[in-house]
N, C-alpha and C. Protein backbone atom coordinates (compact mmCIF):
# COMPACT_ATOMS: atom_id res chain seq x y z
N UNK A 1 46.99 0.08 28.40
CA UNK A 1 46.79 0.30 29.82
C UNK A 1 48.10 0.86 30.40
N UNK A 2 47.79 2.07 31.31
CA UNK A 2 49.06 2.86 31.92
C UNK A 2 49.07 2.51 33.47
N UNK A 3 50.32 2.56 34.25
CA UNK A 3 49.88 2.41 35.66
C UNK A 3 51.07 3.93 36.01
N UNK A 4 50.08 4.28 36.59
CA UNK A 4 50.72 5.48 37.57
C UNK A 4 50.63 5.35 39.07
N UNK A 5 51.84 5.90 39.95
CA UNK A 5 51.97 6.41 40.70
C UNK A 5 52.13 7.32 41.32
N UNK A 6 51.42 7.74 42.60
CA UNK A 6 51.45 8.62 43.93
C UNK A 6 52.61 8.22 44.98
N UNK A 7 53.28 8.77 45.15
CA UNK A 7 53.64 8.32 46.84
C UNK A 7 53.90 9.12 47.98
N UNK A 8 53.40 9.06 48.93
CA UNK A 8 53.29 10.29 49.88
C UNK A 8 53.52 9.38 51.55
N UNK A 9 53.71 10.63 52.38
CA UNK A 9 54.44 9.62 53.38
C UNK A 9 54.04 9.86 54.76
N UNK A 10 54.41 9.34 55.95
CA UNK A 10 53.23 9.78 56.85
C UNK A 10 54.35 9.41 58.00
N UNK A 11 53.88 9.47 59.06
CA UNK A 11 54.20 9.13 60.71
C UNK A 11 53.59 8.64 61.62
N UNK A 12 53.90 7.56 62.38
CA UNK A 12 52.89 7.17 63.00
C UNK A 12 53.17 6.25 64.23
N UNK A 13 52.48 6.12 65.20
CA UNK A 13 53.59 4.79 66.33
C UNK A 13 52.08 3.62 66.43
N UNK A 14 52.01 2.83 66.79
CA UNK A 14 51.78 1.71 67.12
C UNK A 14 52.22 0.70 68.10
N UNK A 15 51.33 -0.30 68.06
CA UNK A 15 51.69 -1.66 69.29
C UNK A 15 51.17 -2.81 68.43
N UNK A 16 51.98 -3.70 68.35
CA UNK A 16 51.55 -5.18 67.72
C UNK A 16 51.34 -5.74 69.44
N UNK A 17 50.19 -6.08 69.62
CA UNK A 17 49.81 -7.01 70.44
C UNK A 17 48.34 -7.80 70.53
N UNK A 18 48.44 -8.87 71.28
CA UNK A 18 47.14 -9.47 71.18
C UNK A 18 46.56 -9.57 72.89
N UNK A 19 45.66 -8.84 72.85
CA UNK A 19 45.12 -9.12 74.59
C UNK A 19 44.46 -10.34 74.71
N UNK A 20 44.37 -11.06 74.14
CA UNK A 20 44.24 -12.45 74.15
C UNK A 20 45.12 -13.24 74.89
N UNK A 21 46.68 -13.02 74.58
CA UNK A 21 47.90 -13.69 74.78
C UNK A 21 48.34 -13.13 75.67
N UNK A 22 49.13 -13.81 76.82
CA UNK A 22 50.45 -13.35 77.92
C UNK A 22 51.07 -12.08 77.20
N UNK A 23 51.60 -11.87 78.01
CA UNK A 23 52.65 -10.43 77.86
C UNK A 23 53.72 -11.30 77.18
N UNK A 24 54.34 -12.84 77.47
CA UNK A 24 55.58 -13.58 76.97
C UNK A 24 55.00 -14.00 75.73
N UNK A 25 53.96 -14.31 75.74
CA UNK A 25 53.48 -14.83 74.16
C UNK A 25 53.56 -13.49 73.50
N UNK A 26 53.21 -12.73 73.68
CA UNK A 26 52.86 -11.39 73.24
C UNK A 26 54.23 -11.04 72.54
N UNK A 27 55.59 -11.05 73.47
CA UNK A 27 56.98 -10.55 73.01
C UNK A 27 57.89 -11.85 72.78
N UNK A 28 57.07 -12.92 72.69
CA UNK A 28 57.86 -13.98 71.73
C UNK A 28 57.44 -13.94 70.22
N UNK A 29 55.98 -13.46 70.19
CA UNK A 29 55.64 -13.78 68.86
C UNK A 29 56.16 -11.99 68.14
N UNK A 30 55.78 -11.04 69.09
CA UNK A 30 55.85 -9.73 67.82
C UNK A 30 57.29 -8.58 68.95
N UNK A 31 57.70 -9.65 69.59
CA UNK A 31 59.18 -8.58 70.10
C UNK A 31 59.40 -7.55 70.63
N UNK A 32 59.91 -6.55 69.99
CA UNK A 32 60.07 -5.26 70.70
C UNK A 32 58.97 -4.41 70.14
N UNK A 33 58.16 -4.91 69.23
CA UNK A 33 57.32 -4.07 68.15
C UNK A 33 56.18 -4.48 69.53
N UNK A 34 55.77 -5.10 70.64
CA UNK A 34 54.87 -5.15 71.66
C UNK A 34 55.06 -4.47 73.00
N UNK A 35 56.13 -3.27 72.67
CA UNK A 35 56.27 -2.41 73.58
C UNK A 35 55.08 -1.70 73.93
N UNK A 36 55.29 -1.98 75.59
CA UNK A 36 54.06 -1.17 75.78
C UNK A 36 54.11 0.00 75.97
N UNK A 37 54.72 0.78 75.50
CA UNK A 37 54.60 2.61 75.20
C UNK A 37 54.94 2.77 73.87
N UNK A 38 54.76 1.45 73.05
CA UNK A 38 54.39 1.66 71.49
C UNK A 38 55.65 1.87 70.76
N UNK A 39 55.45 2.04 69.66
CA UNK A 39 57.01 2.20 68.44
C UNK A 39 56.40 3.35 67.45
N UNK A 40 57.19 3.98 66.83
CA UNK A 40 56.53 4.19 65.79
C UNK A 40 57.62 3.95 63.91
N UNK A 41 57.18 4.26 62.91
CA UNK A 41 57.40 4.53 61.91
C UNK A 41 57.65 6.11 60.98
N UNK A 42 58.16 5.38 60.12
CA UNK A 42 58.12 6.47 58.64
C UNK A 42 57.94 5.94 57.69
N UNK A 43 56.76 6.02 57.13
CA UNK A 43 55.83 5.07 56.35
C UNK A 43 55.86 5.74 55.15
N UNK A 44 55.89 5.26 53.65
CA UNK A 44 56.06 5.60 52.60
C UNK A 44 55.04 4.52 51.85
N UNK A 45 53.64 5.46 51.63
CA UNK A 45 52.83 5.45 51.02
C UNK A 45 52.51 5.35 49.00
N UNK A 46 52.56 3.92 48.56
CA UNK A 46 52.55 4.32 47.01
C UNK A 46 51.16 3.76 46.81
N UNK A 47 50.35 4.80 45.85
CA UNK A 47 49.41 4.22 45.27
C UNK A 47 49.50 4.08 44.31
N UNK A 48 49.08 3.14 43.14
CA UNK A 48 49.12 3.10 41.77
C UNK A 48 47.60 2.89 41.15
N UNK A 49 47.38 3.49 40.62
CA UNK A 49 46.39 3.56 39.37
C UNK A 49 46.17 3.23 38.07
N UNK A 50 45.45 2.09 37.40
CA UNK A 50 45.55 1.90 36.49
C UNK A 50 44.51 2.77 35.45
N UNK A 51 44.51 2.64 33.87
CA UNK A 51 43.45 3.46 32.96
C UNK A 51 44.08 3.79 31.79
N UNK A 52 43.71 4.43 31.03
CA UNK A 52 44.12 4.60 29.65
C UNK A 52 44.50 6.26 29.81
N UNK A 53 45.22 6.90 28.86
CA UNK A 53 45.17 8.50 29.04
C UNK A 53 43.80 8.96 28.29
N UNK A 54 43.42 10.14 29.29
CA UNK A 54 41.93 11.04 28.59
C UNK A 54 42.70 11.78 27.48
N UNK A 55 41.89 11.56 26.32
CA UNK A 55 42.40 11.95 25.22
C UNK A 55 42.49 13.96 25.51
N UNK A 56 41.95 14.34 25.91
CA UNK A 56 42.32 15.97 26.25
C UNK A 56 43.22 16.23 26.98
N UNK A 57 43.42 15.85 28.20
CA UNK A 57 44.35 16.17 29.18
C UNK A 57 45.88 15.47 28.96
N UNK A 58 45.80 13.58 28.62
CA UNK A 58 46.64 13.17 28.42
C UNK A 58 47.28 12.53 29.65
N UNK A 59 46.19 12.63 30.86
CA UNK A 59 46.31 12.07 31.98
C UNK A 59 45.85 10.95 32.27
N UNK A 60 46.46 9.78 32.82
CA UNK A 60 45.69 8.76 33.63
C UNK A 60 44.49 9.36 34.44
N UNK A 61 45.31 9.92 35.53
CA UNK A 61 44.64 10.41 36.37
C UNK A 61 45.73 11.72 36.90
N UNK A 62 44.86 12.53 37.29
CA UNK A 62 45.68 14.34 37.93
C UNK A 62 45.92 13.95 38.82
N UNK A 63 47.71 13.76 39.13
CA UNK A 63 48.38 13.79 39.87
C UNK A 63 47.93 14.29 41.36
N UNK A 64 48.02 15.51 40.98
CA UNK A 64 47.36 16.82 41.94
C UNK A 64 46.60 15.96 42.70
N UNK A 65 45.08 16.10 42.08
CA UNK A 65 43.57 15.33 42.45
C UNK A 65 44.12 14.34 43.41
N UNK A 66 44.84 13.18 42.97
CA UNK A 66 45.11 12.19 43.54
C UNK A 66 46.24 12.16 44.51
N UNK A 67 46.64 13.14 44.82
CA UNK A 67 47.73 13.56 45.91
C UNK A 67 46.67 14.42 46.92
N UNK A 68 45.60 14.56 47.09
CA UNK A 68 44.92 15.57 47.09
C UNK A 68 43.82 14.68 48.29
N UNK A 69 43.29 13.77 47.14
CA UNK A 69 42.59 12.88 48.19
C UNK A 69 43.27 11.83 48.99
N UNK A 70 44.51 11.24 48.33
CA UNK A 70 45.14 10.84 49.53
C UNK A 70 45.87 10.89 50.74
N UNK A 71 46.16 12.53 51.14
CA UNK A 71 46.21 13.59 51.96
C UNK A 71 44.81 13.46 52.95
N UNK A 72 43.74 13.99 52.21
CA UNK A 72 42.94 13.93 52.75
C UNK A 72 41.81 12.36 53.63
N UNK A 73 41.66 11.69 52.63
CA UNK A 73 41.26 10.69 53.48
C UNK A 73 42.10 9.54 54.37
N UNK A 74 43.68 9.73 54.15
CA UNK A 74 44.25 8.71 54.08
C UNK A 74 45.19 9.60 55.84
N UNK A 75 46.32 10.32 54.84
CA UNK A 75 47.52 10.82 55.23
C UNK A 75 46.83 11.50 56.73
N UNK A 76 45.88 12.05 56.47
CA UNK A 76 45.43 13.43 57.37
C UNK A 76 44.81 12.28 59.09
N UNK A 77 44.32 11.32 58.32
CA UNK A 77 43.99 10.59 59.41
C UNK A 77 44.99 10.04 59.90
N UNK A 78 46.14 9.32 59.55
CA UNK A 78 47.27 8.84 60.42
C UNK A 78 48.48 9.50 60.86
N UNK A 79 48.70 10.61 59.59
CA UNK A 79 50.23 11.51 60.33
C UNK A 79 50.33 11.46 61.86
N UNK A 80 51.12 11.31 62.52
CA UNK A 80 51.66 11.47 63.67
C UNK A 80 50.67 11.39 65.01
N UNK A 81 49.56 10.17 64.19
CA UNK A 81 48.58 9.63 65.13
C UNK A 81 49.11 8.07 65.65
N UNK A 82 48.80 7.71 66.81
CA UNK A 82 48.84 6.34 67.12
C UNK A 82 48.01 5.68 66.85
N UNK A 83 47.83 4.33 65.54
CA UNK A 83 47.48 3.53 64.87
C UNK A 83 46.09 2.61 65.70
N UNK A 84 46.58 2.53 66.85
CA UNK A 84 45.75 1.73 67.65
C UNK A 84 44.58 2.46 68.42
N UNK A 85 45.41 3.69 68.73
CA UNK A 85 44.30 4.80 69.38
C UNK A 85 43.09 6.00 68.90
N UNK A 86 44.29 6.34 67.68
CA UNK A 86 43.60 7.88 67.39
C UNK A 86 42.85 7.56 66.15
N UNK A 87 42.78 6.43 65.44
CA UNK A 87 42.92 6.09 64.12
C UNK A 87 41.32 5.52 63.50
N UNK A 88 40.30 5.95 63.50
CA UNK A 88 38.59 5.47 63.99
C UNK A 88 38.63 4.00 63.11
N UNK A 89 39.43 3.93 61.73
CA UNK A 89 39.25 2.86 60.91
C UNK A 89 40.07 2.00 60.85
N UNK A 90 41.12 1.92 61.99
CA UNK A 90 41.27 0.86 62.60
C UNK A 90 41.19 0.37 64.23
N UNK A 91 40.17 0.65 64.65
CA UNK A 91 39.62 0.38 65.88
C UNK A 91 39.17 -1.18 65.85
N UNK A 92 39.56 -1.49 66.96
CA UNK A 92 39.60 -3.44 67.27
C UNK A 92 40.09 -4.09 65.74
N UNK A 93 41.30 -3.53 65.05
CA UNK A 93 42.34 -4.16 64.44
C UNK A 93 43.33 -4.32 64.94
N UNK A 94 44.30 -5.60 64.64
CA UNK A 94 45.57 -5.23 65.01
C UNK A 94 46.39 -4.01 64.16
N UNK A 95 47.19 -3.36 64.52
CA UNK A 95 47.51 -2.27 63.95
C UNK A 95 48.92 -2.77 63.29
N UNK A 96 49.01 -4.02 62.34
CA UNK A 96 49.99 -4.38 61.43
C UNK A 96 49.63 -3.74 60.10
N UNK A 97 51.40 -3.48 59.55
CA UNK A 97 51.11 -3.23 58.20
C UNK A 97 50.41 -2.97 57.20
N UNK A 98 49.87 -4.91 57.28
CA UNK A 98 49.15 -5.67 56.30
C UNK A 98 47.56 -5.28 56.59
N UNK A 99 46.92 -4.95 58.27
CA UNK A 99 45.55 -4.60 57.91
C UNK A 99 45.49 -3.47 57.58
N UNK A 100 46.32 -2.80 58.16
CA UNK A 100 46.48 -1.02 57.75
C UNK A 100 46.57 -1.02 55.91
N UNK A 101 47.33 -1.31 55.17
CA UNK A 101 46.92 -1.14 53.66
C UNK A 101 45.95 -1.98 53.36
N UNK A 102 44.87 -2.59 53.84
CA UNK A 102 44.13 -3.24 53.49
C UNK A 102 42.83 -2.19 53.43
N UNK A 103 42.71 -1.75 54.94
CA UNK A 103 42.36 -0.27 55.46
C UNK A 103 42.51 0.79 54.21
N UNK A 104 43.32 1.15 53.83
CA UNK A 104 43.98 2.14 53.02
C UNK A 104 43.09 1.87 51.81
N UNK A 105 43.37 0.31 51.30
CA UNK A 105 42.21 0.13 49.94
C UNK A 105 40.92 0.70 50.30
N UNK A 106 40.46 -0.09 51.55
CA UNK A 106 39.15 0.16 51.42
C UNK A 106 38.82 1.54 51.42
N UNK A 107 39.22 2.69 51.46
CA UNK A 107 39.06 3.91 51.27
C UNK A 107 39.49 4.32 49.84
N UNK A 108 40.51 3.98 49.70
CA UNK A 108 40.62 4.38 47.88
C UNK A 108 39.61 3.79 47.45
N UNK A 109 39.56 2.60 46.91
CA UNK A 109 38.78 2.31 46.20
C UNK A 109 36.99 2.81 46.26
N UNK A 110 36.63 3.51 47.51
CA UNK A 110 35.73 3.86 47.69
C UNK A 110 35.55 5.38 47.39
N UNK A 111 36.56 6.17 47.29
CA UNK A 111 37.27 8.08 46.98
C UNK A 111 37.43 7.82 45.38
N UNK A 112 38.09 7.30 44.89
CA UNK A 112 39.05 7.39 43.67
C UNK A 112 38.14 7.83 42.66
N UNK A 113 36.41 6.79 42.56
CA UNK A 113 35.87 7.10 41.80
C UNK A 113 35.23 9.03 41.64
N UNK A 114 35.57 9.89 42.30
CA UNK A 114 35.58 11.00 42.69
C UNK A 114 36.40 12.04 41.71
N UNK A 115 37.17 11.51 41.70
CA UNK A 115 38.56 12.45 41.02
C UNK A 115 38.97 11.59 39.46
N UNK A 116 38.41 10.44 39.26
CA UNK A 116 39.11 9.22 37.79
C UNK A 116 38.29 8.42 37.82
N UNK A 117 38.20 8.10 36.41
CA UNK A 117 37.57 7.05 35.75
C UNK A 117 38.92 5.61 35.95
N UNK A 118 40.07 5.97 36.31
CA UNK A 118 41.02 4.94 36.30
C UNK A 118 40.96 3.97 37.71
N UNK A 119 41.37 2.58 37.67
CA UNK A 119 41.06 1.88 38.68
C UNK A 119 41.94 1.85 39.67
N UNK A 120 41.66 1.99 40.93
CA UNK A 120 43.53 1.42 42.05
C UNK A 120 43.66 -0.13 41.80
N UNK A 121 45.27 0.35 41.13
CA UNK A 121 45.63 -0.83 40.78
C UNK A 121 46.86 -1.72 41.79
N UNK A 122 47.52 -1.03 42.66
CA UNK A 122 47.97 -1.27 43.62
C UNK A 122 48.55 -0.78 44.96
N UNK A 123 48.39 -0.94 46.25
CA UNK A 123 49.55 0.05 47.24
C UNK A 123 50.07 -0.82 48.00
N UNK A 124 51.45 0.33 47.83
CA UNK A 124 52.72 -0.31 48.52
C UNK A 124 53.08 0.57 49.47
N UNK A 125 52.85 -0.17 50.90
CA UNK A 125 53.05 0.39 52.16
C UNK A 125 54.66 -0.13 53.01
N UNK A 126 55.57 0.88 52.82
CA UNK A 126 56.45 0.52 53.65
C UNK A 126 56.82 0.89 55.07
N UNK A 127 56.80 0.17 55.66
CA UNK A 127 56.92 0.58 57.24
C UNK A 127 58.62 0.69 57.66
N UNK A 128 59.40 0.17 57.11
CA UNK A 128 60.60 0.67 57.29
C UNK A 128 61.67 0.68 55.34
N UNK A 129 62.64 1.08 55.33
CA UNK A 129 63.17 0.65 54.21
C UNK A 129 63.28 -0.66 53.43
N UNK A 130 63.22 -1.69 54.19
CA UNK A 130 63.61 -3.08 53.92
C UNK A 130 62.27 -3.61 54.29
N UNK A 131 61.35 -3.51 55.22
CA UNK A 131 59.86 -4.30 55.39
C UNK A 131 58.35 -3.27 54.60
N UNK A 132 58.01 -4.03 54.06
CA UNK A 132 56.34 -3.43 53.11
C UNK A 132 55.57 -4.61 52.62
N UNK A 133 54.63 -4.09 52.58
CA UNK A 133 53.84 -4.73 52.29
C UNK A 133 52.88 -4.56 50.58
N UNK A 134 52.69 -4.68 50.08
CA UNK A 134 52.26 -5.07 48.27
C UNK A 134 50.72 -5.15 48.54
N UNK A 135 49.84 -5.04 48.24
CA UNK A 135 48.44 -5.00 48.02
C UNK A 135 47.49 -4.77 46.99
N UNK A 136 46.92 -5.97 46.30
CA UNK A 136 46.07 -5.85 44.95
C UNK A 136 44.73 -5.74 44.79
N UNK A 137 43.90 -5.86 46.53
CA UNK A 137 42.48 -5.74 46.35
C UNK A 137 42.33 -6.96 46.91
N UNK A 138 43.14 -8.44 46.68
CA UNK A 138 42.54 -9.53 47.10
C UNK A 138 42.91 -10.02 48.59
N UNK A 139 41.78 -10.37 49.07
CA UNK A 139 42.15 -11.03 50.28
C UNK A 139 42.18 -12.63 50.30
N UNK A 140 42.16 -13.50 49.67
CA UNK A 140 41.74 -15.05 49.57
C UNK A 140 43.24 -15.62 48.69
């Protein structure tokens, strides 16, 4: 078993807030990230793929292909969109990290079979250099 990676990178602003909560609950619990004219990022996108190499090609999976659809279903929808607004598949989410690559699976894993017989085996979403988030499929 091989694991390969993609990583491709995007732009994007957001608001951590809950309209549930005060404006003080709101910027005690998520800070300056509950600005209300939003924040944004530079997000560095890794997908990994697991599978064996196709004995002809010698590929997990085509790079290309898979830079290709994650452009397209992924990248093309968030580049230099606001997370909370412009974004249709995460509408009435909070627009953290953690649901956003959760988001992200549920579209690979639903594309991938398209372009590979190989499985997504993990993505790693970083929202700044030092904060990301790790994602294996499981939620429990």
């Amino acid at each position: 078993m091989l694991y390969i990676s993609r990583q491709e990178h995007f732009n994007a602003a957001h608001k951590l807030y809950n309209p549930k909560w005060s404006e003080e609950r709101n910027h005690e619990v998520f800070g300056p990230c509950a600005n209300v004219n939003w924040h944004g990022h530079n997000y560095e996108l890794i997908v990994t793929v697991r599978g064996n190499p196709d004995p002809e090609t010698g590929f997990v999976v085509d790079l290309k292909a898979l830079s290709t659809l994650i452009k397209q279903h992924i990248i093309d929808q968030v580049d230099h969109k606001n997370l909370n607004l412009d974004v249709p598949f995460m509408a009435g989410k909070m627009a953290s990290t953690e649901n956003l690559v959760i988001a992200f699976w549920e579209i690979l894993v639903r594309e991938l079979p398209s372009i590979t017989s190989a499985q997504l085996h993990c993505l790693k979403l970083y929202e700044t250099p030092r904060n990301f988030v790790e994602y294996y499929g499981e939620t429990e």
